[in-house]
C-alpha atoms as a PDB file:
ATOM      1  CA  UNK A   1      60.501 -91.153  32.771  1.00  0.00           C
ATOM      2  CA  UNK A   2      61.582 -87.877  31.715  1.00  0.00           C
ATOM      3  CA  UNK A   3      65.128 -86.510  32.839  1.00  0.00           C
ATOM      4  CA  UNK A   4      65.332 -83.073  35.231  1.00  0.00           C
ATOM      5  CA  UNK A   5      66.678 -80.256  32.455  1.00  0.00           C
ATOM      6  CA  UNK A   6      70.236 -80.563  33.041  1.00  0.00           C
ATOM      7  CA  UNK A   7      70.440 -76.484  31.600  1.00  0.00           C
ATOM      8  CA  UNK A   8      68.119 -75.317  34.992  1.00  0.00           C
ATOM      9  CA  UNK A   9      69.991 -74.890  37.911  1.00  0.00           C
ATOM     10  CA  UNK A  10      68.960 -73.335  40.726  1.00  0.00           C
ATOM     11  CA  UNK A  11      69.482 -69.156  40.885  1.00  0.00           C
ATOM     12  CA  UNK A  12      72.008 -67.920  42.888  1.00  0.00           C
ATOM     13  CA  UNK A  13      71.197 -65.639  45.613  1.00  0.00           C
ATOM     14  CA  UNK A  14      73.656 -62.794  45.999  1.00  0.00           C
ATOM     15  CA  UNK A  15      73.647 -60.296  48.824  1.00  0.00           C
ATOM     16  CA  UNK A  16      74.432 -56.714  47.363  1.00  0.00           C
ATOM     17  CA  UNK A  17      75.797 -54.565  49.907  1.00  0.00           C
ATOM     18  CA  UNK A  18      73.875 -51.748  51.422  1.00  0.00           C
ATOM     19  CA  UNK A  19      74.171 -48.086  49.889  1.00  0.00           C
ATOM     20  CA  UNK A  20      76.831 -46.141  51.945  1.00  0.00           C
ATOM     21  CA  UNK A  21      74.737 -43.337  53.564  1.00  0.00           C
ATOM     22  CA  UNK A  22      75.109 -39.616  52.724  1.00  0.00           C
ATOM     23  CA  UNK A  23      76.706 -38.962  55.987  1.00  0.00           C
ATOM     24  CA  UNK A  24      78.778 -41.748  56.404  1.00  0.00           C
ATOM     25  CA  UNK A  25      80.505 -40.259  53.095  1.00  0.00           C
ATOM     26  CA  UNK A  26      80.948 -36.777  54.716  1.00  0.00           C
ATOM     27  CA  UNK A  27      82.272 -38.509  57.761  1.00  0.00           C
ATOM     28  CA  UNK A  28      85.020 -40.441  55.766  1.00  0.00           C
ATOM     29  CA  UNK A  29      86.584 -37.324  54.493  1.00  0.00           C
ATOM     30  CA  UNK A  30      86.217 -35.276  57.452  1.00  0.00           C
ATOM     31  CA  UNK A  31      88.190 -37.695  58.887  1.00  0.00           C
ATOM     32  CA  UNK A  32      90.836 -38.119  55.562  1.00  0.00           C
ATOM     33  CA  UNK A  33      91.056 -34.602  56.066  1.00  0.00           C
ATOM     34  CA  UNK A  34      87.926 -33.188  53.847  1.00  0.00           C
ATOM     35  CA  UNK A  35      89.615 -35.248  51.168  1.00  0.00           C
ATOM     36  CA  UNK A  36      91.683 -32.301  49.967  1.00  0.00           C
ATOM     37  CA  UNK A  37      93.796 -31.298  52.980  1.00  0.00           C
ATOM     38  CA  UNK A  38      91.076 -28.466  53.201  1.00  0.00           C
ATOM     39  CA  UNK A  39      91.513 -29.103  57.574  1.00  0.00           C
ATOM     40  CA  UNK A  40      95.004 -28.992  57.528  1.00  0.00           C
ATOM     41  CA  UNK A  41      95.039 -25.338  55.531  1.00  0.00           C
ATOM     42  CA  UNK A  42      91.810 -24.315  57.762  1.00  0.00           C
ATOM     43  CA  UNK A  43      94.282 -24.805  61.128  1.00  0.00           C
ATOM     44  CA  UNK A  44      96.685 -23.087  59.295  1.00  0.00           C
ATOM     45  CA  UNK A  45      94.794 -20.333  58.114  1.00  0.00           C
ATOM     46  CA  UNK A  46      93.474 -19.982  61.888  1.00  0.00           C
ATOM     47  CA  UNK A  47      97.086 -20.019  63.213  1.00  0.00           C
ATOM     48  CA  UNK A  48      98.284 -17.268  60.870  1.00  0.00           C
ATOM     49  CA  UNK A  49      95.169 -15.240  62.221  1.00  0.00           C
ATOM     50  CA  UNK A  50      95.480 -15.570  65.654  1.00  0.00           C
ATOM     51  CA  UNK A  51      99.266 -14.771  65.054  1.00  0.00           C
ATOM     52  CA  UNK A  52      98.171 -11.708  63.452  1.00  0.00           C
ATOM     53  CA  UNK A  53      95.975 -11.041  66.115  1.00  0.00           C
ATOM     54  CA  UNK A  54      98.322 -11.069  68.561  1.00  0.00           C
ATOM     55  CA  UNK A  55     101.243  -9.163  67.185  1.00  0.00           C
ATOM     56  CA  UNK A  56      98.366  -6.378  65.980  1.00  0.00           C
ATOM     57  CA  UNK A  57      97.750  -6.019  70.064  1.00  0.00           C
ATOM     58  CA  UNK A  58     100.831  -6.050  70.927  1.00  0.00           C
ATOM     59  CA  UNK A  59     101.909  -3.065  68.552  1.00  0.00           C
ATOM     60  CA  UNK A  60      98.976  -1.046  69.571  1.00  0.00           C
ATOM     61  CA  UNK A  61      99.545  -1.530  73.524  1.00  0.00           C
ATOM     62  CA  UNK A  62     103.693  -0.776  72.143  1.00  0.00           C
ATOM     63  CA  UNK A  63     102.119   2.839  70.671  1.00  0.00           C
ATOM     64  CA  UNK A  64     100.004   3.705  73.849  1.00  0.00           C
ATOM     65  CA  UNK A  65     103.314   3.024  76.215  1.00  0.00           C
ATOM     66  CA  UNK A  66     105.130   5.021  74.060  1.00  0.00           C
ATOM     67  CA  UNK A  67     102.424   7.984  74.441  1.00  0.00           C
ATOM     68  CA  UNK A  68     101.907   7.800  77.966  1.00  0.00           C
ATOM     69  CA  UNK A  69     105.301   7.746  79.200  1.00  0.00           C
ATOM     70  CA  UNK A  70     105.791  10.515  76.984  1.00  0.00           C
ATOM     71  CA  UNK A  71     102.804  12.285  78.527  1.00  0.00           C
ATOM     72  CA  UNK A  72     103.874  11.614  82.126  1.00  0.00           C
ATOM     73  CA  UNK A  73     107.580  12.909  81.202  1.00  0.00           C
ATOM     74  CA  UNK A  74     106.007  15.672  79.560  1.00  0.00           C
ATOM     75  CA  UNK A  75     103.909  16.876  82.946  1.00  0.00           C
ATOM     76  CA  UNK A  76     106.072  15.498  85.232  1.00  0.00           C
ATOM     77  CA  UNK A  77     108.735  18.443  83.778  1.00  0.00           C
ATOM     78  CA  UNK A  78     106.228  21.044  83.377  1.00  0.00           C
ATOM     79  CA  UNK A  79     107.658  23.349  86.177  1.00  0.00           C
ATOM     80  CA  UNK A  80     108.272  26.961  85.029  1.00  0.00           C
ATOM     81  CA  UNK A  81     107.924  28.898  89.150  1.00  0.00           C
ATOM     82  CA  UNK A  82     105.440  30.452  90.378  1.00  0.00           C
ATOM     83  CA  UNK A  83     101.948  29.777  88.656  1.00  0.00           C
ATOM     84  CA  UNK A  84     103.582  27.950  85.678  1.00  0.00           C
ATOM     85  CA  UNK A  85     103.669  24.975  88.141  1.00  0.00           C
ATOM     86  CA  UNK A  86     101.658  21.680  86.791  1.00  0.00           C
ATOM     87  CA  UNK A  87     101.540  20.364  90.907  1.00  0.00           C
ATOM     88  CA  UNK A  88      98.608  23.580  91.574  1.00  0.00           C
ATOM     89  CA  UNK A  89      96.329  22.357  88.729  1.00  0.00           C
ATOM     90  CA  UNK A  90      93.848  19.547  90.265  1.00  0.00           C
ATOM     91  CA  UNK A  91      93.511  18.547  86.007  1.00  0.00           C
ATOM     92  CA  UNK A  92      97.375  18.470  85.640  1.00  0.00           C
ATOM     93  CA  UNK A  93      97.834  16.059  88.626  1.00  0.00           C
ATOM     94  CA  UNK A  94      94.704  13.786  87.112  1.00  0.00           C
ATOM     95  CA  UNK A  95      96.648  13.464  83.796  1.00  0.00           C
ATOM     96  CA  UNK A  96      99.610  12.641  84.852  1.00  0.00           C
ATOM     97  CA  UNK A  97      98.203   9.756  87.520  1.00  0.00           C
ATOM     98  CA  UNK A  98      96.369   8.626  84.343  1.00  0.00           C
ATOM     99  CA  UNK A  99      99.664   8.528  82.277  1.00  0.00           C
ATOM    100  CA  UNK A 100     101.425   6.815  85.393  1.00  0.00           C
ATOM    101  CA  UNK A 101      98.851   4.324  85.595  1.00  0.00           C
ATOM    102  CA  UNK A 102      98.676   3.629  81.324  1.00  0.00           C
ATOM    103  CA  UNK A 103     102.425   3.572  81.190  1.00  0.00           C
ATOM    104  CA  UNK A 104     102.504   0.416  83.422  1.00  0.00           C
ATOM    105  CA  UNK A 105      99.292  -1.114  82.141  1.00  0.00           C
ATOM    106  CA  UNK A 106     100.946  -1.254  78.716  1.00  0.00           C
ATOM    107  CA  UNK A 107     104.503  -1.804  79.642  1.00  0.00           C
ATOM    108  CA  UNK A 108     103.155  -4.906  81.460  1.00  0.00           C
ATOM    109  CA  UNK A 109     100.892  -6.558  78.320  1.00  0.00           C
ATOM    110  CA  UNK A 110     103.813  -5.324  76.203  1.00  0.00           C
ATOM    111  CA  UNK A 111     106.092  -7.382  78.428  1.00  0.00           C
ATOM    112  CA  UNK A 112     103.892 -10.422  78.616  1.00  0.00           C
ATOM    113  CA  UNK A 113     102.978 -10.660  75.179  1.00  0.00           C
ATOM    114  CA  UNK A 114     106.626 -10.252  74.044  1.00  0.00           C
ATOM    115  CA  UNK A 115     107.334 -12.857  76.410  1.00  0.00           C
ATOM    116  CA  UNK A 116     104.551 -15.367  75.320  1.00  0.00           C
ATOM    117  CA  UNK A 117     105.853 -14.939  71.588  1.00  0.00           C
ATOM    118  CA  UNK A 118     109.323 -15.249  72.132  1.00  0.00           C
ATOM    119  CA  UNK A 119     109.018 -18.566  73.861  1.00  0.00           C
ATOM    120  CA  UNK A 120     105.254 -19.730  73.120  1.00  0.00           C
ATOM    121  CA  UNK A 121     104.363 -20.105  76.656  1.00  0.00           C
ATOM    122  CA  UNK A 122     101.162 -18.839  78.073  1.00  0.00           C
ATOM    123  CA  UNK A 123     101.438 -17.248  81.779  1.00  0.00           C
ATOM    124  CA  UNK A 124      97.246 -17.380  81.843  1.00  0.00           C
ATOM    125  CA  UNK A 125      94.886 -19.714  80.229  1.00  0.00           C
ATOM    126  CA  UNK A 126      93.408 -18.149  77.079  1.00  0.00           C
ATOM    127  CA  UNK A 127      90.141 -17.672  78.383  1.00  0.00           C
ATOM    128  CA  UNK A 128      91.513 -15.434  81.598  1.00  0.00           C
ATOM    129  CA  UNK A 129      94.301 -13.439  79.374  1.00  0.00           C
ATOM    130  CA  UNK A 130      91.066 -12.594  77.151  1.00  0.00           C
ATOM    131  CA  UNK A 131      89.007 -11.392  79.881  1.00  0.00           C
ATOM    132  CA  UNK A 132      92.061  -9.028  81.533  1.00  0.00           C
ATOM    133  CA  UNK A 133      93.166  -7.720  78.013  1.00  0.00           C
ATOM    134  CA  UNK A 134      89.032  -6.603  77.214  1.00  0.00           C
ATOM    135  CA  UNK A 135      87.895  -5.127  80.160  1.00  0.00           C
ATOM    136  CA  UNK A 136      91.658  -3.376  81.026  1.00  0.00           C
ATOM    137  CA  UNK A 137      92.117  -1.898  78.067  1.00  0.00           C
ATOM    138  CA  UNK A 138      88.695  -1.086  77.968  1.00  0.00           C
ATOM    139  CA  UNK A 139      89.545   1.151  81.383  1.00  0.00           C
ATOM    140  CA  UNK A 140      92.770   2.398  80.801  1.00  0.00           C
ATOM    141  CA  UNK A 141      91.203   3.966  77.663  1.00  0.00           C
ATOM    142  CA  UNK A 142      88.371   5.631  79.577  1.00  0.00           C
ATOM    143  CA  UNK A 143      90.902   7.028  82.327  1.00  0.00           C
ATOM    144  CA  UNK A 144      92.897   8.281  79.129  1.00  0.00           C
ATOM    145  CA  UNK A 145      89.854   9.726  77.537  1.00  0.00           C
ATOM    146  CA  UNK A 146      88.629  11.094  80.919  1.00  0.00           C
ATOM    147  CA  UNK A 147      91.835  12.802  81.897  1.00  0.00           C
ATOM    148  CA  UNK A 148      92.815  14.424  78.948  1.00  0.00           C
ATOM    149  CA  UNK A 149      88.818  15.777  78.389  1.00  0.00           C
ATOM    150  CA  UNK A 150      89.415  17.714  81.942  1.00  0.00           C
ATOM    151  CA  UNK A 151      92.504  18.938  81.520  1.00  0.00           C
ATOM    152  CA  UNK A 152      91.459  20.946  77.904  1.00  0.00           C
ATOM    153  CA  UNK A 153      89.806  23.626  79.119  1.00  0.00           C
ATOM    154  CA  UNK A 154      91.910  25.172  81.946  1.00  0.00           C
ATOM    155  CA  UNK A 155      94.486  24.497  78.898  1.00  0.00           C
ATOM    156  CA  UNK A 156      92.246  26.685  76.754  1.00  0.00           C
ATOM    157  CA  UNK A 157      91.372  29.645  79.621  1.00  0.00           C
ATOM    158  CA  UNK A 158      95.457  29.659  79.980  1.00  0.00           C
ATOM    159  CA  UNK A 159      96.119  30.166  76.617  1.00  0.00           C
ATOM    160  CA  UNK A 160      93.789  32.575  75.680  1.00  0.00           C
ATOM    161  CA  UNK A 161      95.509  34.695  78.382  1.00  0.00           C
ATOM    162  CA  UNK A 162      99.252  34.204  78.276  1.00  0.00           C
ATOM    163  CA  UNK A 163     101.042  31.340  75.267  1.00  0.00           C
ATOM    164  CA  UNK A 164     103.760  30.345  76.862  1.00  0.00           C
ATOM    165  CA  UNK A 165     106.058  26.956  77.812  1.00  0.00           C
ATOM    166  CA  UNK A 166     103.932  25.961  80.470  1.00  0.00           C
ATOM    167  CA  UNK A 167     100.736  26.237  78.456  1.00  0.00           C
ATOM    168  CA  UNK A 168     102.655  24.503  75.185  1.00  0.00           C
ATOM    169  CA  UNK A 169     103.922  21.958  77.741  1.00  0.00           C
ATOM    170  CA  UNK A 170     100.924  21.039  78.677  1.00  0.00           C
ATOM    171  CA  UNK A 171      98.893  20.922  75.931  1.00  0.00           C
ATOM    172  CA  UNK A 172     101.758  18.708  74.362  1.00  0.00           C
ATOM    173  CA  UNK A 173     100.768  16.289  76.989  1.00  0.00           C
ATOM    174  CA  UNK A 174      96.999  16.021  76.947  1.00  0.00           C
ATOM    175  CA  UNK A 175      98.043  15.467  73.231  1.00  0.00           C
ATOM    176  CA  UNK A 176      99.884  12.037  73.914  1.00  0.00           C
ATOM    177  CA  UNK A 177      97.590  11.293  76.290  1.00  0.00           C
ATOM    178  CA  UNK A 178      94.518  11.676  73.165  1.00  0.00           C
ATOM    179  CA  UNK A 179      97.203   9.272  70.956  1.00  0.00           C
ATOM    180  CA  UNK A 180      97.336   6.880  73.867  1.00  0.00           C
ATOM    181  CA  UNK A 181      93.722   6.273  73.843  1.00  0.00           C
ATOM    182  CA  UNK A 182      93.167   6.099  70.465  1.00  0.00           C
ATOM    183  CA  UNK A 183      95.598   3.287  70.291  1.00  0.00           C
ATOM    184  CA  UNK A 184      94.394   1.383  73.511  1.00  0.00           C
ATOM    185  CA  UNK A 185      91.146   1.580  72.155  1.00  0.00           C
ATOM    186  CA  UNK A 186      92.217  -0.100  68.677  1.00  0.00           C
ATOM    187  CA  UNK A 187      93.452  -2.927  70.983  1.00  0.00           C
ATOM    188  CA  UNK A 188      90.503  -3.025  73.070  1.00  0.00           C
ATOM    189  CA  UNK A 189      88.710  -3.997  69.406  1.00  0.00           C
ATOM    190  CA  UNK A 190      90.866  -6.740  69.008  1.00  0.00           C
ATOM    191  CA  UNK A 191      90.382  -7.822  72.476  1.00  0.00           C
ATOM    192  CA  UNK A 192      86.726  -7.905  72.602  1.00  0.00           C
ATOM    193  CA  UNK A 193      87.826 -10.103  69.101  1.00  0.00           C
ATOM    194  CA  UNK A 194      89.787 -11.819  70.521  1.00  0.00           C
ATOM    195  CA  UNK A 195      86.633 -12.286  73.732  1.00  0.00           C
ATOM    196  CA  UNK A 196      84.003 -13.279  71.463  1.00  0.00           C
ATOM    197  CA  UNK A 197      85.982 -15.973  69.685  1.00  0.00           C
ATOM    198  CA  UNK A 198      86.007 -18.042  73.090  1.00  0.00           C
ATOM    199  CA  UNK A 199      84.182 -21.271  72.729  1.00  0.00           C
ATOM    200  CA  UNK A 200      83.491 -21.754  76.088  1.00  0.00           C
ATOM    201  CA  UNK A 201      82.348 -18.416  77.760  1.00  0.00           C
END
């Protein structure tokens, strides 16, 4: 009788593991971070804009306070007797309701968004302080725009006339009023910015 080969033995099986998929790779370092800190500097790259963001607004709205309360003080003064009087001009009492009304729009986002910086506590939710920011400064700037456009011409028929305080005075505050729209609508870019960057509108 011949003896089994002692050498053969039977083969071991061996299970290899699977290949890891594609995606379970990307997966892994999303969730190590992108596997470079890449998420960590994206958040803080996105904080740093948004900060910017926000302090850019708030200087702009800072400018057109500045400009309308100068406008309304402006007006408001303009009272020389007689004809020289801003209160019988229908355009004159227009721009300075306008600068009223612009002076406490953008004292009160001044006021809020100093407030919200200083102690990094929202009054609104994002998504309503995005909406009031876009469409108000959006029509402040129109009443601005609108105001000041009326008022140039009788400006210009008075001048041509007679150059004198009251004409100077006034025409010094259409001017602000011009400088206060041009800066509200600088912020109203950032707003509608700040708008389309909503996730969930």
């Amino acid at each position: 009788m011949t003896k089994p080969d002692e050498d053969s033995k039977p083969e071991e099986v061996t299970a290899s593991a699977p290949p890891l998929a594609t995606g379970d790779v990307e997966n892994q370092k999303e969730v190590t971070g992108g596997g470079g800190g890449g998420g960590v500097s994206n958040i803080v790259h996105r904080w740093k804009r948004e900060d910017l963001v926000k302090r850019g607004s708030m200087a702009f709205r800072i400018i057109g306070f500045i400009f309308s309360l100068l406008s309304f003080i402006i007006m408001a003064s303009n009272k020389h007797g007689d004809w020289k009087d801003f209160d019988n001009y229908e355009e004159y009492r227009y721009v300075l309701a306008i600068a009223i009304l612009s002076a406490f729009y953008t004292g009160l986002q001044t006021w809020r968004q100093v407030y919200e910086l200083s102690t990094a506590r929202e009054i609104l939710s994002r998504h309503k302080t995005a909406m009031i920011d876009f469409f108000g400064d959006q029509i402040v700037a129109y009443l601005l725009i609108s105001a000041a456009s009326s008022a140039v011409p009788l400006t210009n028929r008075m001048r041509e006339g007679a150059d004198n305080i009251f004409t100077d005075s006034s025409a010094s505050a259409i001017s602000m009023e011009f400088f206060a729209f041009f800066s509200l609508s600088l912020s109203s870019l950032i707003s509608g910015y700040k708008l389309s960057n909503q996730t969930y509108i």
